[in-house]
Protein backbone atom coordinates (compact mmCIF):
# COMPACT_ATOMS: atom_id res chain seq x y z
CA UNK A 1 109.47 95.10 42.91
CA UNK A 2 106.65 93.62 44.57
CA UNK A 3 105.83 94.23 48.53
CA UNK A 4 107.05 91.93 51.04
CA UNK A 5 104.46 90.63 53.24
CA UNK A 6 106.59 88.93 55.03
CA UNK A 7 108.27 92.19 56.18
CA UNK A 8 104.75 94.14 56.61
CA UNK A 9 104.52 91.05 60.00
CA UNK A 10 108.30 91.41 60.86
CA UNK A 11 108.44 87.69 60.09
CA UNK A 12 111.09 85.46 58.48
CA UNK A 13 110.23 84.16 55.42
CA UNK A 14 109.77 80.28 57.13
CA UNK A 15 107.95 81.87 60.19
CA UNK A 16 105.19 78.95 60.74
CA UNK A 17 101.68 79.55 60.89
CA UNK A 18 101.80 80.39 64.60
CA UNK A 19 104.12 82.59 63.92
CA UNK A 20 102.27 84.83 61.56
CA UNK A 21 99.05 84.65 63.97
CA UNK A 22 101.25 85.84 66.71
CA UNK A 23 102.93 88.51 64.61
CA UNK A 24 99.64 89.81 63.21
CA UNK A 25 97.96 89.65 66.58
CA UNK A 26 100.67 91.62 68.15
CA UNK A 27 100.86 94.50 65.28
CA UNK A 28 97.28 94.86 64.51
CA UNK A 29 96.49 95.90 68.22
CA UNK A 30 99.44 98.24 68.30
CA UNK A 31 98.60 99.98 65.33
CA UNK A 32 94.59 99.92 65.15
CA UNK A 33 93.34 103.20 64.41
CA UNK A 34 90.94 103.32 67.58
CA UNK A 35 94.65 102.76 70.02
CA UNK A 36 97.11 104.34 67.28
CA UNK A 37 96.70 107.84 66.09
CA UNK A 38 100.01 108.78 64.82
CA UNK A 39 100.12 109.38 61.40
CA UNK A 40 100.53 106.42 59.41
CA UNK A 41 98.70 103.97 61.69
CA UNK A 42 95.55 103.16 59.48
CA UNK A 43 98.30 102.50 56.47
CA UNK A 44 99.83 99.98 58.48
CA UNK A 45 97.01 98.73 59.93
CA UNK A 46 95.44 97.98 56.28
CA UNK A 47 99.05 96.54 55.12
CA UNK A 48 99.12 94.42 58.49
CA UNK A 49 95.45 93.25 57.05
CA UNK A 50 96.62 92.50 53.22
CA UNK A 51 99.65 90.67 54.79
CA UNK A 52 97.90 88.41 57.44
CA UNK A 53 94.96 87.64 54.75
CA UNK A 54 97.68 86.19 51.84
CA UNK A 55 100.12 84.51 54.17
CA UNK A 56 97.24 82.81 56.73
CA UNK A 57 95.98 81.39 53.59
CA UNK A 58 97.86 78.25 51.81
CA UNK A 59 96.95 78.80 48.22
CA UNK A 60 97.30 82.49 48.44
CA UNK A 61 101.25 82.01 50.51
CA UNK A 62 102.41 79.52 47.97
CA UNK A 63 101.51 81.58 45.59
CA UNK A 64 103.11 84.68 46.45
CA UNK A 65 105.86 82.38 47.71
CA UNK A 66 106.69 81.65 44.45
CA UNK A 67 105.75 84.62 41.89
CA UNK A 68 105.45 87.45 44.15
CA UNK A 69 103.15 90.37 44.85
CA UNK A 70 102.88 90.65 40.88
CA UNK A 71 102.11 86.92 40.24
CA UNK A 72 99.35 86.71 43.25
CA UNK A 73 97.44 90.08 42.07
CA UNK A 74 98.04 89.77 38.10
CA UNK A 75 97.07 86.08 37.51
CA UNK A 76 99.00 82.79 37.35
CA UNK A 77 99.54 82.29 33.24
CA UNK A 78 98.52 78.96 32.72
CA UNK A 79 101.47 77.47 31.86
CA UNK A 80 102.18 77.59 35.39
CA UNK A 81 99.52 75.32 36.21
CA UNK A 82 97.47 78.16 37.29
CA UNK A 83 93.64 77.18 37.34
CA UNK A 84 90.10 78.33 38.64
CA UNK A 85 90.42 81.96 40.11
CA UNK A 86 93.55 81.84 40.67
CA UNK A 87 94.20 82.52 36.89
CA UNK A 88 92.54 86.26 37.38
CA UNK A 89 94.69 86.92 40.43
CA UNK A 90 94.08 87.89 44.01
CA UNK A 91 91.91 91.35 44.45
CA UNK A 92 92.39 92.69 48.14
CA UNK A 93 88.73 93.70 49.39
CA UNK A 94 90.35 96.56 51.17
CA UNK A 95 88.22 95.74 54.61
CA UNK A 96 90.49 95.53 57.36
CA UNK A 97 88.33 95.91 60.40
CA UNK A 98 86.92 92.38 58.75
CA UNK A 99 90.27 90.79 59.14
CA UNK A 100 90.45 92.10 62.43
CA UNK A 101 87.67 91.10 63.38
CA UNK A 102 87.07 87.60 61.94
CA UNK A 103 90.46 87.18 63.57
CA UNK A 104 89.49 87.69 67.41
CA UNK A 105 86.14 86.81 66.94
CA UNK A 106 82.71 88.00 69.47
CA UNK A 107 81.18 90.86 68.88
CA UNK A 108 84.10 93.11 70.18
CA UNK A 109 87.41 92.25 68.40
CA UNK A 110 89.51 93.55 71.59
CA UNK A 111 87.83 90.69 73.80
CA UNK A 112 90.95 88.72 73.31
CA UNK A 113 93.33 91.40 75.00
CA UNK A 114 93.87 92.18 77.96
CA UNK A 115 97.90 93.92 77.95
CA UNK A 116 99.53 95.43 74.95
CA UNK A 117 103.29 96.04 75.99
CA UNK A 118 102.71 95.64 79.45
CA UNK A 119 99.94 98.17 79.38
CA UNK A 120 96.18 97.31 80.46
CA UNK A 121 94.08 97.31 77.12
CA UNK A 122 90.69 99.65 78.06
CA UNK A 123 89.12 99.94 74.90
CA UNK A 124 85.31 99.62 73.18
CA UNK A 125 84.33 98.89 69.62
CA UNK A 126 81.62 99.17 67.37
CA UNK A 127 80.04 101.52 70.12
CA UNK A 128 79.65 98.64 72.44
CA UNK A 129 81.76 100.37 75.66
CA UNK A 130 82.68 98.06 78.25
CA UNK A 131 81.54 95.00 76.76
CA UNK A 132 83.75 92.02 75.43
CA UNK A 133 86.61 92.86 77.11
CA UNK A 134 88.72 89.81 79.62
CA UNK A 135 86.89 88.80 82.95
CA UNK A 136 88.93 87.68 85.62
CA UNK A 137 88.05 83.99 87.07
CA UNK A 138 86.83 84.07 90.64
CA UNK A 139 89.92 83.33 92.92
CA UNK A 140 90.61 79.18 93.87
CA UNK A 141 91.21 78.57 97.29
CA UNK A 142 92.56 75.52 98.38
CA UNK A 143 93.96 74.12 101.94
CA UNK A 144 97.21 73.76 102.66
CA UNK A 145 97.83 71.14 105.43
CA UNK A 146 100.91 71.67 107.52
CA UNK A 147 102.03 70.20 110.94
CA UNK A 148 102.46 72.25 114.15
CA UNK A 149 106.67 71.36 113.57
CA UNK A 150 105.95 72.66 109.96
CA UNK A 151 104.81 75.99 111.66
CA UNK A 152 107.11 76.19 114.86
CA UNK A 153 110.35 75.94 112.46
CA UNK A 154 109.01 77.07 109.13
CA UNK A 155 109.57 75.01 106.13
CA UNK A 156 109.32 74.77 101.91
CA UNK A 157 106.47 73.08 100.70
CA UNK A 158 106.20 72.44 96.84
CA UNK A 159 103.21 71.87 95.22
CA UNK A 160 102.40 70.76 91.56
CA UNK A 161 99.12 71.99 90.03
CA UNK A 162 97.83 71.21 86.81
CA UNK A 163 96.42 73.85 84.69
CA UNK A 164 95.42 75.57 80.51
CA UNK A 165 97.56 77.27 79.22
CA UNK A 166 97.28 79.15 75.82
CA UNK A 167 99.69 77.80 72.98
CA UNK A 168 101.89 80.18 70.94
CA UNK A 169 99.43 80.49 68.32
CA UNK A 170 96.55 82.77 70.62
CA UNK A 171 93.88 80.23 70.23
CA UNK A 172 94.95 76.68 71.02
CA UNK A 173 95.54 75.97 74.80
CA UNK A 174 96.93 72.99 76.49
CA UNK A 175 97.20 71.16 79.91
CA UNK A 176 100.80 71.71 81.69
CA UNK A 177 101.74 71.03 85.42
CA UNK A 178 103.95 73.87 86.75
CA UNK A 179 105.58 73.77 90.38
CA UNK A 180 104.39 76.26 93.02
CA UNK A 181 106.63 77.12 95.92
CA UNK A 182 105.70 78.17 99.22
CA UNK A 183 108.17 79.58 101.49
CA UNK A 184 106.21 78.69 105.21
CA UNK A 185 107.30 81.32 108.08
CA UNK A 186 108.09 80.15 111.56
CA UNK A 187 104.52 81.15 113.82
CA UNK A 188 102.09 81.36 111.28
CA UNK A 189 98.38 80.81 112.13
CA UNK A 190 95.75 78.83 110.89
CA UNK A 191 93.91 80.68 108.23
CA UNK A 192 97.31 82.73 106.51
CA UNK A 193 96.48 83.02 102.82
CA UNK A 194 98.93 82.53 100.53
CA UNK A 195 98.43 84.41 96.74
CA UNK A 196 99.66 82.90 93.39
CA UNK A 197 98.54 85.78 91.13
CA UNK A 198 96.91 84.60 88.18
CA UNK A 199 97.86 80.90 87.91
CA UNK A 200 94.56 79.63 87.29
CA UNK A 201 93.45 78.66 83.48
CA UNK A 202 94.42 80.71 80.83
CA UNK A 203 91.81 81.30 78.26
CA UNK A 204 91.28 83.85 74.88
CA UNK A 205 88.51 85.27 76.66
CA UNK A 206 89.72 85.07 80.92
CA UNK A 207 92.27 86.86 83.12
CA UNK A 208 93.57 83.62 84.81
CA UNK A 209 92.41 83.19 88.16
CA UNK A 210 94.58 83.71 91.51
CA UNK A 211 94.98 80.68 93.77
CA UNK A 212 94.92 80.72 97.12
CA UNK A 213 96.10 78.21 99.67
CA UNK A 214 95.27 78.83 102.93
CA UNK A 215 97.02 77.02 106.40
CA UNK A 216 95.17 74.50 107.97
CA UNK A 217 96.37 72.56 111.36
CA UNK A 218 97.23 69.14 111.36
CA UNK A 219 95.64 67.67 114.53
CA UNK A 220 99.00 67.15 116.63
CA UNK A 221 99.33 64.08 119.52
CA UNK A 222 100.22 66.43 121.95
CA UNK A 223 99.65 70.22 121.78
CA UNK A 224 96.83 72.17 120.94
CA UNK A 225 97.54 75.40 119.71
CA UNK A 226 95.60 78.91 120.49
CA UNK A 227 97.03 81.35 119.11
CA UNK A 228 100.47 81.92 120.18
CA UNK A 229 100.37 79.59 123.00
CA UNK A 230 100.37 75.74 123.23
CA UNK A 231 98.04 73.88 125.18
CA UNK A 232 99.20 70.50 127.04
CA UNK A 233 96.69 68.24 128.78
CA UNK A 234 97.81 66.38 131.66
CA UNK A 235 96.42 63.28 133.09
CA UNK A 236 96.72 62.89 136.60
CA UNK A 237 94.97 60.96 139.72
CA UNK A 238 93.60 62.60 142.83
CA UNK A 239 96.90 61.91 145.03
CA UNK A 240 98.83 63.77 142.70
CA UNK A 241 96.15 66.30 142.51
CA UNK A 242 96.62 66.77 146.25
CA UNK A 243 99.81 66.18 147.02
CA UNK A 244 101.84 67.42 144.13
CA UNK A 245 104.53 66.16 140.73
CA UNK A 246 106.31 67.25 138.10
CA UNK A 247 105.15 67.41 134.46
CA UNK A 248 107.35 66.03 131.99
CA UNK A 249 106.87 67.36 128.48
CA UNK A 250 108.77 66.71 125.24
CA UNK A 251 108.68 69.96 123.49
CA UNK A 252 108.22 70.56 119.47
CA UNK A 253 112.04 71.15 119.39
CA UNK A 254 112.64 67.63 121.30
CA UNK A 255 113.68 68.96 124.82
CA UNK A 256 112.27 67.25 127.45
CA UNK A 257 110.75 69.71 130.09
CA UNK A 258 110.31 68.57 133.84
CA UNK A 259 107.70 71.39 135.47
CA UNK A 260 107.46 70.53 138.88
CA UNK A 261 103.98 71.26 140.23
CA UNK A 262 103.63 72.40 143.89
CA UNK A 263 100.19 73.44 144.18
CA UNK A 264 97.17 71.51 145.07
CA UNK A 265 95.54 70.99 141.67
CA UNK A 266 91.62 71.83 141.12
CA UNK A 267 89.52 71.51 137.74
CA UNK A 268 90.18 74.68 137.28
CA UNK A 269 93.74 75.27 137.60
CA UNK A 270 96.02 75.89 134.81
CA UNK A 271 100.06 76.09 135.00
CA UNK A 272 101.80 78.76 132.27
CA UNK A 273 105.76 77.96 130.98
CA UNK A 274 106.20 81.53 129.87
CA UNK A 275 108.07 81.17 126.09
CA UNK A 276 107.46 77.44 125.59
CA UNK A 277 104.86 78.09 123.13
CA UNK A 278 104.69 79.05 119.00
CA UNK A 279 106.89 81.55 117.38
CA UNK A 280 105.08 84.77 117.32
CA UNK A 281 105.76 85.07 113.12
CA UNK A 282 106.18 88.68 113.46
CA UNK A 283 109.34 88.16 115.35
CA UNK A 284 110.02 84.57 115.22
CA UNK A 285 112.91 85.24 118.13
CA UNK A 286 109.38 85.48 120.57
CA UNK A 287 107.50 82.87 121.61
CA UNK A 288 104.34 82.17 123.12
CA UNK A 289 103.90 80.06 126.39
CA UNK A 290 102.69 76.74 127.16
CA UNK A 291 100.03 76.29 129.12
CA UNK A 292 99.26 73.19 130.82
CA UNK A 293 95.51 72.15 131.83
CA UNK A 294 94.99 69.13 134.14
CA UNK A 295 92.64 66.12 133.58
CA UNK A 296 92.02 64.88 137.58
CA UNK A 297 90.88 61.25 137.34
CA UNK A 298 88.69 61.06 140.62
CA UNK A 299 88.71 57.07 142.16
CA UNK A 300 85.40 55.46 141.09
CA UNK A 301 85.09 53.34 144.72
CA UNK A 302 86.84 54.00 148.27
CA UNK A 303 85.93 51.03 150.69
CA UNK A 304 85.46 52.19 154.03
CA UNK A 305 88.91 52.31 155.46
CA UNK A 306 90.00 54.38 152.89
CA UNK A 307 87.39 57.06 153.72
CA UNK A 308 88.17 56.97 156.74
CA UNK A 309 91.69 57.75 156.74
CA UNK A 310 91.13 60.46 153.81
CA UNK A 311 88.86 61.80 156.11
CA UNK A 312 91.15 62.16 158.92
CA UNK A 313 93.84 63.50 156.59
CA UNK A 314 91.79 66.34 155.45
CA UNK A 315 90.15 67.03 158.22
């Protein structure tokens, strides 16, 4: 009874042709002589060869398809239609490092892989060490916009990218969009990097880049933010500035804050609300403070009764 190629790739009999690519590719590197020396491996490895040769082949599959081992090897009687070299049957050349390597192609046939059951492939052929063998893409960074509400109650952010991906087959790729979901944290900082391992394009020849987003600030309407703390400006004439207020604030949470302010305001001075600022994202239960700096808008003319009775107030 003739062999079964079919069961030499651990194929059905209507496996497609990406199929029998993915089979072959699969079995060849797990039984290669140069990553398999348990006895038996170059027997397989040579069958694997024979098999992948006949069955990648049209003529030669539809052929043994339909006389067997015996029909493809000992000639197609003509009564069978059999014509041209086909009549003298199929001779095996025996060479299956050539299969191999016409099959992954470059000068190093282990270029194409990079894991072989989960296991890092770190291997050299034809004495060329170190060469051929997957490159990983430089990392993409991208920004990732997000408002100061976005980072003072955390929030999910999904975001579509559009990338290659390698088809069934080993060689073919194709454009997909896949969804990428980031988890924000209450109190993080401009500059957090977030790390999609390996999401970039896939390739034969590539370990598929990591992308990176990393948090940008939205300019906000109201607040500034350093650090932990959020800065408020606050607008105010020279009366106030002498004489004293109260600062009303709408918070990020939508309180409204009244902050009286008692003390004669200078350029310089500064008010602190202890835990009215940012979540510290280490413990998201803390919170920074809000600090509030003071624009004083100085009168641009006093006429002279005015002076006069500032003057006299001051003096």
């Amino acid at each position: 009874m003739g062999r079964d190629y079919y069961a030499v790739l651990e194929i059905s009999r209507n496996a497609t042709d990406a199929d029998i690519k993915k089979a072959y590719r699969r079995l060849s590197l797990k039984f290669h002589p140069q990553k398999n020396q348990e006895p038996g491996s170059l027997e397989r490895f040579n069958q694997l060869a024979e098999a992948y040769e006949i069955l990648s082949d049209p003529k030669k599959k539809a052929t043994y398809d339909k006389f067997g081992e015996e029909g493809l090897k000992g000639g197609i009687p003509p009564e069978y239609g059999g014509s041209g070299a086909w009549t003298s049957g199929y001779v095996y050349h025996g060479n299956a490092e050539k299969v191999f390597h016409d099959f992954f192609g470059g000068d190093n046939p282990f270029a194409d892989f990079y894991t072989v059951e989960g296991e890092e492939v770190n291997a050299s052929f034809g004495g060329l060490r170190g060469r051929g063998m997957k490159k990983t893409d430089p990392a993409i960074e991208r920004d990732l916009f997000l408002s100061l509400e976005d980072l003072f109650y955390g929030c999910t952010k999904k975001i579509k990218i559009s990338r290659r991906v390698m088809n069934e087959d080993g060689h073919t790729s194709s454009i997909k969009d896949k969804i990428l979901t980031i988890d924000v944290k209450p109190g993080w900082k401009k500059g957090t990097k977030i790390t999609f391992p390996k999401e970039g394009d896939q390739g034969p020849n590539n370990i598929p880049a990591d992308i990176i987003f990393i948090v940008k600030e939205k300019h906000h309407a109201r607040f500034r933010r350093e650090q932990n703390d959020l800065v408020y400006i606050c607008h105010i004439d020279l009366a106030k500035a002498l004489t004293g207020f109260a600062v009303a604030i709408e918070t990020l949470d939508g309180r409204l804050l009244n902050i009286p302010i008692n003390d004669i305001v200078h350029p310089k001075y500064t008010k602190v609300v202890p835990g009215e600022g940012m979540p510290i994202s280490s413990n998201s239960e803390e919170k920074g403070n809000l600090i509030i700096q003071f624009e004083i808008h100085f009168p641009q003319k006093l006429n002279s009764e005015r002076k006069r009775i500032i003057k006299q107030a001051l003096s």
